[in-house]
Structure formats: structure tokens, C-alpha cells
C-alpha atoms as a PDB file:
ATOM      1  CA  UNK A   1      33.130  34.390 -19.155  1.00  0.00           C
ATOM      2  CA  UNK A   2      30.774  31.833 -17.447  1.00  0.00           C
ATOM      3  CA  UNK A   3      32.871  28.869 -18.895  1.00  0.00           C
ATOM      4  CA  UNK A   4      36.125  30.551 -17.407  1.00  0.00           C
ATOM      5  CA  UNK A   5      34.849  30.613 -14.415  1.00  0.00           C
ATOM      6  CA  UNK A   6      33.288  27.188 -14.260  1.00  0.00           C
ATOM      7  CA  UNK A   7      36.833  25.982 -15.219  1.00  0.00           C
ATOM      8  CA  UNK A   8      37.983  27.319 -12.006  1.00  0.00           C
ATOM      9  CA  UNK A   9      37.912  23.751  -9.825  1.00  0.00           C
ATOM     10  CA  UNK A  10      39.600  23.108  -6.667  1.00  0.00           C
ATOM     11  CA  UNK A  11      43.158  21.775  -8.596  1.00  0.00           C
ATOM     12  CA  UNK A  12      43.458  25.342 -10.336  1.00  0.00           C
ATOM     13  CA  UNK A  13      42.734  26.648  -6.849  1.00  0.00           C
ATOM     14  CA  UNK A  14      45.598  24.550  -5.149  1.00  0.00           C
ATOM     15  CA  UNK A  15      47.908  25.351  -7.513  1.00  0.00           C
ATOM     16  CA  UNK A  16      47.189  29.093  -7.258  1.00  0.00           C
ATOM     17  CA  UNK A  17      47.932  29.113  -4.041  1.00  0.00           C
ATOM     18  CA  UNK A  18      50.781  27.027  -4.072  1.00  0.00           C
ATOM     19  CA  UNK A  19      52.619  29.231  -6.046  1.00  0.00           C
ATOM     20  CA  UNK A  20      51.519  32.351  -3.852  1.00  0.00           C
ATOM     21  CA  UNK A  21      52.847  30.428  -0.847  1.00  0.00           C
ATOM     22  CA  UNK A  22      55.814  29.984  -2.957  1.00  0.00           C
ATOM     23  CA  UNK A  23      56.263  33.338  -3.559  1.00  0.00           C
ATOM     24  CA  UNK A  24      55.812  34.869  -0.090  1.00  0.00           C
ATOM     25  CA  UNK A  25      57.416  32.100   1.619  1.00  0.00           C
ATOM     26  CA  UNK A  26      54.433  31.911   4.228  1.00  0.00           C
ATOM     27  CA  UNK A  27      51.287  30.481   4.584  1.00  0.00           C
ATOM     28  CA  UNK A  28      48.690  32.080   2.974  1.00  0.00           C
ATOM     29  CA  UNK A  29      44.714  31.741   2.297  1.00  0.00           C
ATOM     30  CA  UNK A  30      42.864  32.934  -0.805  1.00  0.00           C
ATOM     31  CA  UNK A  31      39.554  34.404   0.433  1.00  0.00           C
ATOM     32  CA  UNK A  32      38.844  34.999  -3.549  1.00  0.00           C
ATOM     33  CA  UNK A  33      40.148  34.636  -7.152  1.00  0.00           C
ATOM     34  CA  UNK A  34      38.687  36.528 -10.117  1.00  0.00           C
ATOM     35  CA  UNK A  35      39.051  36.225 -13.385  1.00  0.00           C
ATOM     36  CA  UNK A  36      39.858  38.539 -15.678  1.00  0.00           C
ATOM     37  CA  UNK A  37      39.864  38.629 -19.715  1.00  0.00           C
ATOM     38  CA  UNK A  38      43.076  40.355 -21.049  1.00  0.00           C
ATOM     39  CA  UNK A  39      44.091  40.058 -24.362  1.00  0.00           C
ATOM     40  CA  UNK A  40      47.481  38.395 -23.965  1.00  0.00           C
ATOM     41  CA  UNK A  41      48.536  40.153 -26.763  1.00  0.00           C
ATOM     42  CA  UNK A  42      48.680  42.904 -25.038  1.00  0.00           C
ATOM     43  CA  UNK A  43      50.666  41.917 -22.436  1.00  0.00           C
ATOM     44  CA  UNK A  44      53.308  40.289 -24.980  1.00  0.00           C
ATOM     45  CA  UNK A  45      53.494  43.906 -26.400  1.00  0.00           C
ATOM     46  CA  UNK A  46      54.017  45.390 -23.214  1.00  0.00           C
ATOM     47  CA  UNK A  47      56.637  43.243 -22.234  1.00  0.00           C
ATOM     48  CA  UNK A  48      58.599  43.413 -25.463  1.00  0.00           C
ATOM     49  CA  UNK A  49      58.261  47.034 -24.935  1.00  0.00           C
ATOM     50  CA  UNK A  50      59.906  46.761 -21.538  1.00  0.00           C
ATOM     51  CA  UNK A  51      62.517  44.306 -22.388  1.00  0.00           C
ATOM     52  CA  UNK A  52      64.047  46.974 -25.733  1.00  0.00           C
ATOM     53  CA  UNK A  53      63.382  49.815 -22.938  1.00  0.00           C
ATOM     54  CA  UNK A  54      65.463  48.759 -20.623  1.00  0.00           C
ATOM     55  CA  UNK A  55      68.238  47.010 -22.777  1.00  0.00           C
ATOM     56  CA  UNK A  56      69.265  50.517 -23.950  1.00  0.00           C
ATOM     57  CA  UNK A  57      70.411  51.641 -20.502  1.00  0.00           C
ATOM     58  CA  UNK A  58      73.526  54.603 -21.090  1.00  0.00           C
ATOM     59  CA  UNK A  59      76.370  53.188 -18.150  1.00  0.00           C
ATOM     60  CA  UNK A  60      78.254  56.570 -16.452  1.00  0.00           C
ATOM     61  CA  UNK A  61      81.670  56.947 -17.663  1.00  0.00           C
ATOM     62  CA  UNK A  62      84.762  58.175 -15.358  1.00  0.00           C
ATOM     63  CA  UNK A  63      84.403  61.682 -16.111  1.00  0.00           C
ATOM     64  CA  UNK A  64      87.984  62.687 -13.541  1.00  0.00           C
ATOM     65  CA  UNK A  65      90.326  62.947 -16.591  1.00  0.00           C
END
């Protein structure tokens, strides 16, 4: 964790917050960024997951015949 967090400089920083500005379309200051281990796995599972979830949506048919 400590050599995460050292790899934290002021570019990473920047370009953190560049994309938050981006995304709020407004300045913004960080007062703090954390990191956090996740196993990205995870999150590819998760997504996949989502993705097949929400593929299978049933569509209403006209039911006035």
C-alpha cells in the first residue's frame, strides 16, 4: 500500500482532477484522494454481469388486438 500511495505525485493529481472537472463541467478542488486496493477482477466480473443483465431486457408488445 505504501508504494501506491507514494506513486500518487502531483501529475496523477492533475489529471484526477481534470477529469472530475470534466465530468461536472465546473471547477472543482480535491481536498483528498485515497486509495483503495480492489481486485480488478472483480470489477470485470461485475461488469460482465451487468452488461448479459441488461442485454436480456423483454420490450412490451401491443397487446389492443
Amino acid at each position: 500500500m505504501n508504494q501506491e500511495v507514494e506513486e500518487l505525485n502531483d501529475e496523477i493529481i492533475a489529471a484526477i482532477t481534470a477529469a472530475v472537472v470534466s465530468t461536472f463541467q465546473k471547477p472543482v478542488s480535491l481536498k483528498s484522494v485515497k486509495v483503495f486496493e480492489r481486485n480488478a477482477g472483480v470489477a470485470w466480473l461485475t461488469s460482465g454481469r451487468f452488461t448479459i443483465m441488461t442485454s436480456h431486457t423483454i420490450s412490451k408488445r401491443n397487446q389492443s388486438l
